[in-house]
N, C-alpha and C. Protein backbone atom coordinates (compact mmCIF):
# COMPACT_ATOMS: atom_id res chain seq x y z
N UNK A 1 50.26 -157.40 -6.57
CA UNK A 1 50.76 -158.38 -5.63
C UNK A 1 49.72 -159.47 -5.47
N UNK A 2 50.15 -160.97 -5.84
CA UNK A 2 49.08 -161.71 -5.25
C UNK A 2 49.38 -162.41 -3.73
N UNK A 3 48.38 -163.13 -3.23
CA UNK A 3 48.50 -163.74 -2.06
C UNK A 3 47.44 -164.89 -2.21
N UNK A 4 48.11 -165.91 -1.45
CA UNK A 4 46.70 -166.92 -1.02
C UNK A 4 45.83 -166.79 -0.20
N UNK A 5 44.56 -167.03 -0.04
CA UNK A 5 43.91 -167.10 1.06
C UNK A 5 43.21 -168.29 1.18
N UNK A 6 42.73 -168.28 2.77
CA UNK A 6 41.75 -169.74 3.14
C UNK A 6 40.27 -169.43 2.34
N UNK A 7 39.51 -170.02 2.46
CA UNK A 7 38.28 -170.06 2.30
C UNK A 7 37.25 -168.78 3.46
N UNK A 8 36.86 -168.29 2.42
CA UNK A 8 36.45 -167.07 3.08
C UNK A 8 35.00 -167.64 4.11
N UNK A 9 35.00 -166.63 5.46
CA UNK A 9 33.91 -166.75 6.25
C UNK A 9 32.74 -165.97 5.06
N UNK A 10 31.74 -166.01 5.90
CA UNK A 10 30.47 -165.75 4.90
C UNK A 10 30.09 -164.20 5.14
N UNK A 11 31.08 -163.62 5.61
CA UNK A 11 31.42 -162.28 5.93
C UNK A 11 32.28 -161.64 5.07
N UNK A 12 32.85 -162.78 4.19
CA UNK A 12 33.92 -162.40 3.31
C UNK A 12 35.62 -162.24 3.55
N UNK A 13 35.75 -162.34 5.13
CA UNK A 13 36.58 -162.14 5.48
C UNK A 13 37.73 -162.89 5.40
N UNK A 14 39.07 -162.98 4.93
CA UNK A 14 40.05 -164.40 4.99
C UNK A 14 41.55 -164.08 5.77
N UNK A 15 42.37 -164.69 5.89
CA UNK A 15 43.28 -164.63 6.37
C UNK A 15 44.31 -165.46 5.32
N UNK A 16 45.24 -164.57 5.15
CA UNK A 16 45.91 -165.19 4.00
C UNK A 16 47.01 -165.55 4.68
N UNK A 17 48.02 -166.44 3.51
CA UNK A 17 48.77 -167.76 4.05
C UNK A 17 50.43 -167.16 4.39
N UNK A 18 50.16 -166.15 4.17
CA UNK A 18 51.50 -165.11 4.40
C UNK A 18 51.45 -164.50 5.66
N UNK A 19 50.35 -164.18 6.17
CA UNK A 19 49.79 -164.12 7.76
C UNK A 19 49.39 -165.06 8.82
N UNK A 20 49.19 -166.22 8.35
CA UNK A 20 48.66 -167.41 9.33
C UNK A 20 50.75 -168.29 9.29
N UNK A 21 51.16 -167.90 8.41
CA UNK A 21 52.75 -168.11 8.54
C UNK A 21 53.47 -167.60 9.64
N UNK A 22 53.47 -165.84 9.75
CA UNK A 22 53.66 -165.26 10.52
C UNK A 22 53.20 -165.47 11.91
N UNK A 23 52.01 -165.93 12.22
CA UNK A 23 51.30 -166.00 13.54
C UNK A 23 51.93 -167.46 13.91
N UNK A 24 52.45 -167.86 13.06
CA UNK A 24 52.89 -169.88 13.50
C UNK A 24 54.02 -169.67 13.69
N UNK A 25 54.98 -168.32 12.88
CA UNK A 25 56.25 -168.05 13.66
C UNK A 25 56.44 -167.34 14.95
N UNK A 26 55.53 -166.60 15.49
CA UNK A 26 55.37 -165.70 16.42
C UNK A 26 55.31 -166.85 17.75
N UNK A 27 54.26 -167.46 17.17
CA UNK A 27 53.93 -168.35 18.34
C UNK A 27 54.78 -169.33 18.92
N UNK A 28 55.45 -169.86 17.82
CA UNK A 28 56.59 -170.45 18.05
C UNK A 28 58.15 -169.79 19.09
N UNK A 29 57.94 -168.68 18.25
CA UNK A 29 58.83 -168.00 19.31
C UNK A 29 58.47 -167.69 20.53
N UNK A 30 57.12 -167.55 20.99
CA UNK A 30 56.82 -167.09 22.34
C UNK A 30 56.90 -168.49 23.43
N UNK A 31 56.22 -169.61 22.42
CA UNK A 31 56.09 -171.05 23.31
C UNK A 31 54.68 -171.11 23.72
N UNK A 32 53.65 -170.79 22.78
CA UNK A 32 51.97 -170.61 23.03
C UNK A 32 51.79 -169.75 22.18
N UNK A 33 50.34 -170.59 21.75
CA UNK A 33 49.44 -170.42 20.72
C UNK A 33 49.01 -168.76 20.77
N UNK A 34 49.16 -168.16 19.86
CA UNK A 34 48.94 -166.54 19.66
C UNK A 34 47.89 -166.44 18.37
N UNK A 35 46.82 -165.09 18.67
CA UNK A 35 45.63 -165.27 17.71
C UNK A 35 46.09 -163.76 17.54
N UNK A 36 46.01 -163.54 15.97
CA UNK A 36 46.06 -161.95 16.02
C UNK A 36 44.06 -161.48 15.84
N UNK A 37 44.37 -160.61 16.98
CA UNK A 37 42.94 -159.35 16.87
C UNK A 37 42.93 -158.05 16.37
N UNK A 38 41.89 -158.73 15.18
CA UNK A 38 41.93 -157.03 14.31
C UNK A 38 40.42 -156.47 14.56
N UNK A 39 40.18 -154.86 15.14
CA UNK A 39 39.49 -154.29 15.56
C UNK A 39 39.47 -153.37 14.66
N UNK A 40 38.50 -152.47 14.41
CA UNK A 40 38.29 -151.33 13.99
C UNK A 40 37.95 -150.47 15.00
N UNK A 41 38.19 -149.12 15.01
CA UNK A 41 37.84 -148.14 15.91
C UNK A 41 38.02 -146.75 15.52
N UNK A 42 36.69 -145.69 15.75
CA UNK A 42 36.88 -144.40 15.27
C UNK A 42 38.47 -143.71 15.28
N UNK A 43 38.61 -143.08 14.96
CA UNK A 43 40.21 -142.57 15.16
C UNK A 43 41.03 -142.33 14.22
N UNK A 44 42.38 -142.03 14.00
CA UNK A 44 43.29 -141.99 13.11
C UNK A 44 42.96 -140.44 12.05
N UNK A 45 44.21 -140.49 11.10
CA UNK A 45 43.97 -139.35 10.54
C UNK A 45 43.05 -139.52 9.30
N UNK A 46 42.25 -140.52 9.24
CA UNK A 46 41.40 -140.46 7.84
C UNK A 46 39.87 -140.77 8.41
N UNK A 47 39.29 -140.93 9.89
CA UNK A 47 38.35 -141.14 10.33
C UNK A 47 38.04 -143.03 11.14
N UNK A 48 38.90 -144.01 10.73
CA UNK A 48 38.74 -144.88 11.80
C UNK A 48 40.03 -145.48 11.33
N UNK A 49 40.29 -146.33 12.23
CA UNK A 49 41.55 -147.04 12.37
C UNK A 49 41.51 -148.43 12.79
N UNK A 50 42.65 -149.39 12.44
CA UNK A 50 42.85 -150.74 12.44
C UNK A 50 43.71 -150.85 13.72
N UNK A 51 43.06 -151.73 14.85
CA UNK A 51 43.91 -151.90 15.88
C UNK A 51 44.18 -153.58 15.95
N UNK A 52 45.49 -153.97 15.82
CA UNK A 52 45.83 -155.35 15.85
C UNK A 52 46.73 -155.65 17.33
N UNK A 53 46.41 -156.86 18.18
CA UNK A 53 46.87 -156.83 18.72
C UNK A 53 46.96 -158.91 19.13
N UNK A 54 48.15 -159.42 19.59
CA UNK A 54 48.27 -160.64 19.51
C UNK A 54 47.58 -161.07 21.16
N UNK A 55 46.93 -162.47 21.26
CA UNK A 55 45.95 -162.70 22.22
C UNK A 55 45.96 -164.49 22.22
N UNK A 56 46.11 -164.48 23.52
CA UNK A 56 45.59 -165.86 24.14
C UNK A 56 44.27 -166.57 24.06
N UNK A 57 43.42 -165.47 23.79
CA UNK A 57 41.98 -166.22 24.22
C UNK A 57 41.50 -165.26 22.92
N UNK A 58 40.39 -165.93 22.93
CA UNK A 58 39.06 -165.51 22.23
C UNK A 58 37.86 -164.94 22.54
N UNK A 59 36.81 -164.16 22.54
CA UNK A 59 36.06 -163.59 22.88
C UNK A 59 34.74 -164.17 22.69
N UNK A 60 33.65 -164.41 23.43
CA UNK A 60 32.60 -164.77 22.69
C UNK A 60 31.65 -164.79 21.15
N UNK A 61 32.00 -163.48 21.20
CA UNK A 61 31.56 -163.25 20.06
C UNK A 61 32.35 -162.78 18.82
N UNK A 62 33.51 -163.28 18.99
CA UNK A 62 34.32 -162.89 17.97
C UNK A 62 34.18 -163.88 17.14
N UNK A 63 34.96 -163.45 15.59
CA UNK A 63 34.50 -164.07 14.19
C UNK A 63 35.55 -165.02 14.44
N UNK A 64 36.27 -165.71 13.93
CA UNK A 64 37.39 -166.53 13.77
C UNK A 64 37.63 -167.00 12.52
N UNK A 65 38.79 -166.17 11.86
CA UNK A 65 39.00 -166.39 10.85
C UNK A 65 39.91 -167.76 10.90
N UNK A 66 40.23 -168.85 10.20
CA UNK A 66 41.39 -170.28 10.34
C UNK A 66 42.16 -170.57 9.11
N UNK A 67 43.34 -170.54 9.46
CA UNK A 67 43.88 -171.25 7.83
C UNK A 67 45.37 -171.51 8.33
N UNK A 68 45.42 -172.74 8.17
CA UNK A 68 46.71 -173.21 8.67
C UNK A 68 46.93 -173.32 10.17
N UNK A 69 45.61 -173.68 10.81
CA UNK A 69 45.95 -174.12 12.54
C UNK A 69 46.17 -172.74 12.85
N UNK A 70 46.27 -171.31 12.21
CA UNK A 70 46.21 -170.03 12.79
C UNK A 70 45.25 -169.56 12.82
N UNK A 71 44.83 -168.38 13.65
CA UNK A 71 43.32 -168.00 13.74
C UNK A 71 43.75 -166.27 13.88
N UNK A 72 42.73 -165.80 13.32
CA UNK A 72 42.94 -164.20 13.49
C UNK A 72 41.36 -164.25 13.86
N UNK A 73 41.54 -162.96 14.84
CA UNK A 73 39.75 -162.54 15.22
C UNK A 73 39.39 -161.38 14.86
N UNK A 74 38.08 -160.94 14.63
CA UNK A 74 37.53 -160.24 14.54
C UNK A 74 36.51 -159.85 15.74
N UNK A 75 35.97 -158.75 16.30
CA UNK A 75 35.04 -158.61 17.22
C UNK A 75 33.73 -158.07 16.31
N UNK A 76 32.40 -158.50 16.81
CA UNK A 76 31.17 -158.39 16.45
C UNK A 76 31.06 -157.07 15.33
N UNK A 77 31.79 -156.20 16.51
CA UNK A 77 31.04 -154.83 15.62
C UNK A 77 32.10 -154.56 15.11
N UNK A 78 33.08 -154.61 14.25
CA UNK A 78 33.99 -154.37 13.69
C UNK A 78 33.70 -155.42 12.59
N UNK A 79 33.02 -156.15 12.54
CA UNK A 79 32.97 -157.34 11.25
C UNK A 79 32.18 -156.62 9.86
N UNK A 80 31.45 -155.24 9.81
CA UNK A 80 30.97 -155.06 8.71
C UNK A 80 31.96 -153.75 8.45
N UNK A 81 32.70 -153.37 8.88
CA UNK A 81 33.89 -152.21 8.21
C UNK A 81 35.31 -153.33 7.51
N UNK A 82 34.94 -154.54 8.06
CA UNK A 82 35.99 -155.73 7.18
C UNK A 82 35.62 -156.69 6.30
N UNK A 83 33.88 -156.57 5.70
CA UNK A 83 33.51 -157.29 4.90
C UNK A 83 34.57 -157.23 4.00
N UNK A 84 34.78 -158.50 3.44
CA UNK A 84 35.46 -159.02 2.52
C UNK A 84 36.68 -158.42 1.69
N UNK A 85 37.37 -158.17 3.02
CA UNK A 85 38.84 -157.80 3.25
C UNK A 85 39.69 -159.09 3.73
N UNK A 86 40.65 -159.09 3.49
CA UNK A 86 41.96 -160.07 3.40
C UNK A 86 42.95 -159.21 4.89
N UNK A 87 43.03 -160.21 5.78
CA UNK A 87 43.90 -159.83 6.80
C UNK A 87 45.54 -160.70 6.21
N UNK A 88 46.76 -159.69 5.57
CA UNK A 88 47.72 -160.13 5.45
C UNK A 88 49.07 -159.67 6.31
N UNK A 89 50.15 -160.68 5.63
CA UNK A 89 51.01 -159.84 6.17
C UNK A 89 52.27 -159.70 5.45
N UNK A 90 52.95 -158.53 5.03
CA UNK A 90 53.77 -158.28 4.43
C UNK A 90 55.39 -157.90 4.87
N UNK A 91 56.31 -158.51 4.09
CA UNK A 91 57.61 -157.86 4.34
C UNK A 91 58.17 -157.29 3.49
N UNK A 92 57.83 -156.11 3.80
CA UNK A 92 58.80 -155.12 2.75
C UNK A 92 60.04 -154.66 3.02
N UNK A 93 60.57 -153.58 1.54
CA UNK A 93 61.78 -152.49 2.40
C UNK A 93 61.10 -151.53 3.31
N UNK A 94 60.08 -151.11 3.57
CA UNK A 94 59.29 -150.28 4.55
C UNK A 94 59.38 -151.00 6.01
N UNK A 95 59.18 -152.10 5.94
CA UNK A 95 59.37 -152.93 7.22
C UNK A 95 58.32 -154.09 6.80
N UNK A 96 57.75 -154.48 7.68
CA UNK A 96 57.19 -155.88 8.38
C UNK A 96 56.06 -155.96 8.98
N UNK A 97 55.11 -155.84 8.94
CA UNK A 97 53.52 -155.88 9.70
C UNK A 97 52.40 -156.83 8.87
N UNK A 98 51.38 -156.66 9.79
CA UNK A 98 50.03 -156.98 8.80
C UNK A 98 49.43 -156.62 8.37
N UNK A 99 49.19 -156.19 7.73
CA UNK A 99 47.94 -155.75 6.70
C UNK A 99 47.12 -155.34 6.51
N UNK A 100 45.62 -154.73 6.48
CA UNK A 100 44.57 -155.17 6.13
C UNK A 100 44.08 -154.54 4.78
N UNK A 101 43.59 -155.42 3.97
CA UNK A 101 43.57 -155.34 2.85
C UNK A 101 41.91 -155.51 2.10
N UNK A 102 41.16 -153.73 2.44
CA UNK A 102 40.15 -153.47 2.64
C UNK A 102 39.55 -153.35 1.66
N UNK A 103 38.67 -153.88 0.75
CA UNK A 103 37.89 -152.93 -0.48
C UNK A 103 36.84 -152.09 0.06
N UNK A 104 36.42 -151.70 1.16
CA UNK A 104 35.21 -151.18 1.50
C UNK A 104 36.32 -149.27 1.66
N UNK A 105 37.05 -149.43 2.05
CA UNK A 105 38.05 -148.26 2.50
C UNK A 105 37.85 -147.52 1.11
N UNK A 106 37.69 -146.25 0.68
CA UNK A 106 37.55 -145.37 -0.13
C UNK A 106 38.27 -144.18 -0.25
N UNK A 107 39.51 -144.47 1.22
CA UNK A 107 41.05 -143.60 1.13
C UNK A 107 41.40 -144.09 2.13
N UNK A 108 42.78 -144.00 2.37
CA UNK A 108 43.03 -144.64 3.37
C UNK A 108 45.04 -143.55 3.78
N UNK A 109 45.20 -143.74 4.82
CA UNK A 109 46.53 -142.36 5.18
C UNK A 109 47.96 -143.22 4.70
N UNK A 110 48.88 -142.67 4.23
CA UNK A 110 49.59 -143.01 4.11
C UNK A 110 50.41 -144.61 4.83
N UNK A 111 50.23 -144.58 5.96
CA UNK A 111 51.04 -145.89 6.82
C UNK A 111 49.63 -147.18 6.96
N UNK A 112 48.46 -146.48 6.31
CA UNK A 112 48.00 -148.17 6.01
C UNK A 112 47.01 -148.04 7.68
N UNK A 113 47.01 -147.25 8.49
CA UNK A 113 46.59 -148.15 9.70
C UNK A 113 45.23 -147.11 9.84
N UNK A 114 44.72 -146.15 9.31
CA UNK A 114 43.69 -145.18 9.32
C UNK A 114 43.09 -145.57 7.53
N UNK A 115 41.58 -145.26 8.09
CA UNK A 115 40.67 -145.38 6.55
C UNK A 115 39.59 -144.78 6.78
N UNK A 116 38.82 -144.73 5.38
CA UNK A 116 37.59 -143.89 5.37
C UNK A 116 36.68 -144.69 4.45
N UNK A 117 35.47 -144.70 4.59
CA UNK A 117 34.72 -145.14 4.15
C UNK A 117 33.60 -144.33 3.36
């Protein structure tokens, strides 16, 4: 499967144009600007897990990924389990979500949202 992406942060991190689409339709539908936040956190059935969640504001120290007037964040300590991973988003026959599209992950559980390193 290919995808586009913006120009990567120096973290490696990008947000591709199939996801900054999605966040410009979301937002549109709500009537205000929506940032998706992708977190990492111990958990899940393979040892940590991807928590995404859509947000008004920004955090101090979060990364900010941009491409297309959309922004996805990252928080501080979650930025080296997403080195130079691609935050996308896909529509399949499975359904509809985002992504994350990890090379550092070394298995990862069936539904995509748990990984191991």
């Amino acid at each position: 499967m290919s995808f586009s992406i913006s120009a990567r942060t120096p973290e490696g991190i990008s947000l591709s144009q199939s996801a900054a689409r999605r966040l410009a339709t979301l937002s549109q539908a709500e009537g205000k600007a929506l940032m998706l936040r992708v977190a990492v956190e111990g958990g899940g059935c393979s040892g940590f897990q991807y928590l995404m969640d859509l947000v008004e504001n920004a955090e101090a120290d979060d990364l900010k990924i941009e491409l297309e007037g959309q922004t996805a964040l990252v928080d501080a300590v979650s930025v080296p389990f997403l080195k130079d991973s691609v935050i996308d988003f896909v529509d399949e026959l499975a359904g509809a979500q985002f992504v994350i599209k990890n090379p550092n992950a070394s298995s990862s559980c069936g539904c995509g949202v748990s990984f191991s390193i």
